[in-house]
Protein backbone atom coordinates (compact mmCIF):
# COMPACT_ATOMS: atom_id res chain seq x y z
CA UNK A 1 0.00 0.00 0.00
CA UNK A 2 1.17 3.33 -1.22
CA UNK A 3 0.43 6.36 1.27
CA UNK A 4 0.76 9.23 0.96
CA UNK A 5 0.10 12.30 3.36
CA UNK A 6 0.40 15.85 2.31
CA UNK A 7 -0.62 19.42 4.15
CA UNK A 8 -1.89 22.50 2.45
CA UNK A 9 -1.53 25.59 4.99
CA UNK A 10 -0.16 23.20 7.73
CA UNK A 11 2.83 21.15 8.72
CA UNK A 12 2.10 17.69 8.98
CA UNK A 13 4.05 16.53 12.20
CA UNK A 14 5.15 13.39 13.06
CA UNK A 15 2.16 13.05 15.60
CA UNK A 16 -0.26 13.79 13.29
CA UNK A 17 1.61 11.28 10.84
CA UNK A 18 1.03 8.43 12.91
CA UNK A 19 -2.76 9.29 14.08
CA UNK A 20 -3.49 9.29 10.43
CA UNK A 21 -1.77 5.93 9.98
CA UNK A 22 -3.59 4.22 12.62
CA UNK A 23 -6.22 4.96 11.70
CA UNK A 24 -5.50 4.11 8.12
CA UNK A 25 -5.11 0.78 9.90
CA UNK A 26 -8.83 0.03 10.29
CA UNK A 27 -9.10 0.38 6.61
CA UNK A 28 -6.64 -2.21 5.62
CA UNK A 29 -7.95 -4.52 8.26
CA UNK A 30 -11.55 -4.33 6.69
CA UNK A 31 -10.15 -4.76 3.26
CA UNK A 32 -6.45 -5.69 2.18
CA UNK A 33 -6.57 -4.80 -1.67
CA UNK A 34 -5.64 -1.28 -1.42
CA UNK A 35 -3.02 -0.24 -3.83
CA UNK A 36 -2.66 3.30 -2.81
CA UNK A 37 -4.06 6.32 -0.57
CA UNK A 38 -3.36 10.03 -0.71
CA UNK A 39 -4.66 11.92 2.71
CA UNK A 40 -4.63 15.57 2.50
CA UNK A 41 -4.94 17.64 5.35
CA UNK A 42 -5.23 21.51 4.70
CA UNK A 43 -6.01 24.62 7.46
CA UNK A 44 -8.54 26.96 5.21
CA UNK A 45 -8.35 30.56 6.14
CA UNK A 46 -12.10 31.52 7.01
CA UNK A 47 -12.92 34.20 9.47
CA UNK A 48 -15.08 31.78 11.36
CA UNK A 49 -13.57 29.22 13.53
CA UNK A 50 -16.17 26.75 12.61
CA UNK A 51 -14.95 23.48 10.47
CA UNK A 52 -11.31 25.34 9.42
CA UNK A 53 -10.01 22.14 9.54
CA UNK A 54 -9.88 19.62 6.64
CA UNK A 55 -9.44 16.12 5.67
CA UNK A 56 -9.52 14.51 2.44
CA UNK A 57 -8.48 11.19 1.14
CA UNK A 58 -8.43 9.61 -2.46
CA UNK A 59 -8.34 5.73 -2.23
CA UNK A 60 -7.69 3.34 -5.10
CA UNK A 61 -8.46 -0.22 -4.25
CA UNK A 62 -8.86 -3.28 -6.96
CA UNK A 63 -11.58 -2.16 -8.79
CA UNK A 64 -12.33 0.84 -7.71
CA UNK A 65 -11.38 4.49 -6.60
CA UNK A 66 -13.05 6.02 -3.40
CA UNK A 67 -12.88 9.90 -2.12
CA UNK A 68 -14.21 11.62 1.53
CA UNK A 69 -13.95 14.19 3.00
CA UNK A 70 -14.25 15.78 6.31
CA UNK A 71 -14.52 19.44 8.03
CA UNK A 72 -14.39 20.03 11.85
CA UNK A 73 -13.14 22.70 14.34
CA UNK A 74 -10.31 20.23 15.05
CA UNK A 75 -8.23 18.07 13.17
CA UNK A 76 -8.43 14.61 14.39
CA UNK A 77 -11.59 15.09 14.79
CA UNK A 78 -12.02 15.55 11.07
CA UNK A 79 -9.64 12.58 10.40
CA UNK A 80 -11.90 10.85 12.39
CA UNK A 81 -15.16 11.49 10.41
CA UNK A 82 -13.02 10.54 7.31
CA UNK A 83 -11.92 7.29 8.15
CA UNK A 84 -15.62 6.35 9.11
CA UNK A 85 -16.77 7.67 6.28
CA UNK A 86 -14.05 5.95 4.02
CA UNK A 87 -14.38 2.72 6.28
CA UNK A 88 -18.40 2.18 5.44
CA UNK A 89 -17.09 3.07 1.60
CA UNK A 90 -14.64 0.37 2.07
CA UNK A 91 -17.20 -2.21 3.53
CA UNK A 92 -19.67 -1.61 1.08
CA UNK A 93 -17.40 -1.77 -1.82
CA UNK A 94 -16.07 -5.47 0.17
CA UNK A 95 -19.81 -6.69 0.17
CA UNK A 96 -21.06 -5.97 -3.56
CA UNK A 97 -17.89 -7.64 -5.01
CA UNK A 98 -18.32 -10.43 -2.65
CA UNK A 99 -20.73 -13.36 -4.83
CA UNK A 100 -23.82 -13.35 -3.16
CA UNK A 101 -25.50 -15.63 -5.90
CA UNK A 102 -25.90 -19.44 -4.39
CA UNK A 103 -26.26 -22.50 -6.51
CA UNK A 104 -30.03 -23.46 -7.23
CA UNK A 105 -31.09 -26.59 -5.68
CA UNK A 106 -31.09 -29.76 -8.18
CA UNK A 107 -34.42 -30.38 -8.89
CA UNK A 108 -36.00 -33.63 -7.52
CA UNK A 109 -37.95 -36.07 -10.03
């Protein structure tokens, strides 16, 4: 798995690294086919304090490409809305390629 974690407006420390990685973790332990993930975390410049914070996320799993995003007052608290939003994109993505079809009985004569 490629990652990939950028800031726009912000330095991304190495706390905020490995929060983001954790909880990248949940992810991968839902669904083990991703190829690659781009986070990026930006600080918009808005004269209310309200959801200044930002969190997006591209995913590209077999078959697929998946993007969320996120806006909070604080940070991990937006990088925690985006990984449950990207972790029920994840799981539903995991059931519909999944074969749900079953065999049809034999029929009795």
């Amino acid at each position: 798995m490629n990652l990939t974690i950028s800031g726009h407006h912000l330095e991304v420390t190495p706390a905020l690294r490995s929060y983001v990685i954790n909880k990248l973790d949940r992810i991968t332990r839902h669904f083990d086919q991703v190829v690659d993930v781009k986070v990026l975390l930006t600080v918009e410049k808005q004269k209310e304090k309200q959801n200044r914070q930002r969190a997006e996320c591209n995913i590209h799993v077999k078959g697929n490409d998946m993007f969320a995003e996120s806006a909070h007052a604080d940070l991990y608290a937006a990088v925690d809305e985006l990984v449950d939003k990207l972790d029920r994109q994840v799981v539903r993505h995991k059931d519909r390629i999944q074969n749900h079809h079953h065999e049809a009985p034999k029929r009795l004569m």
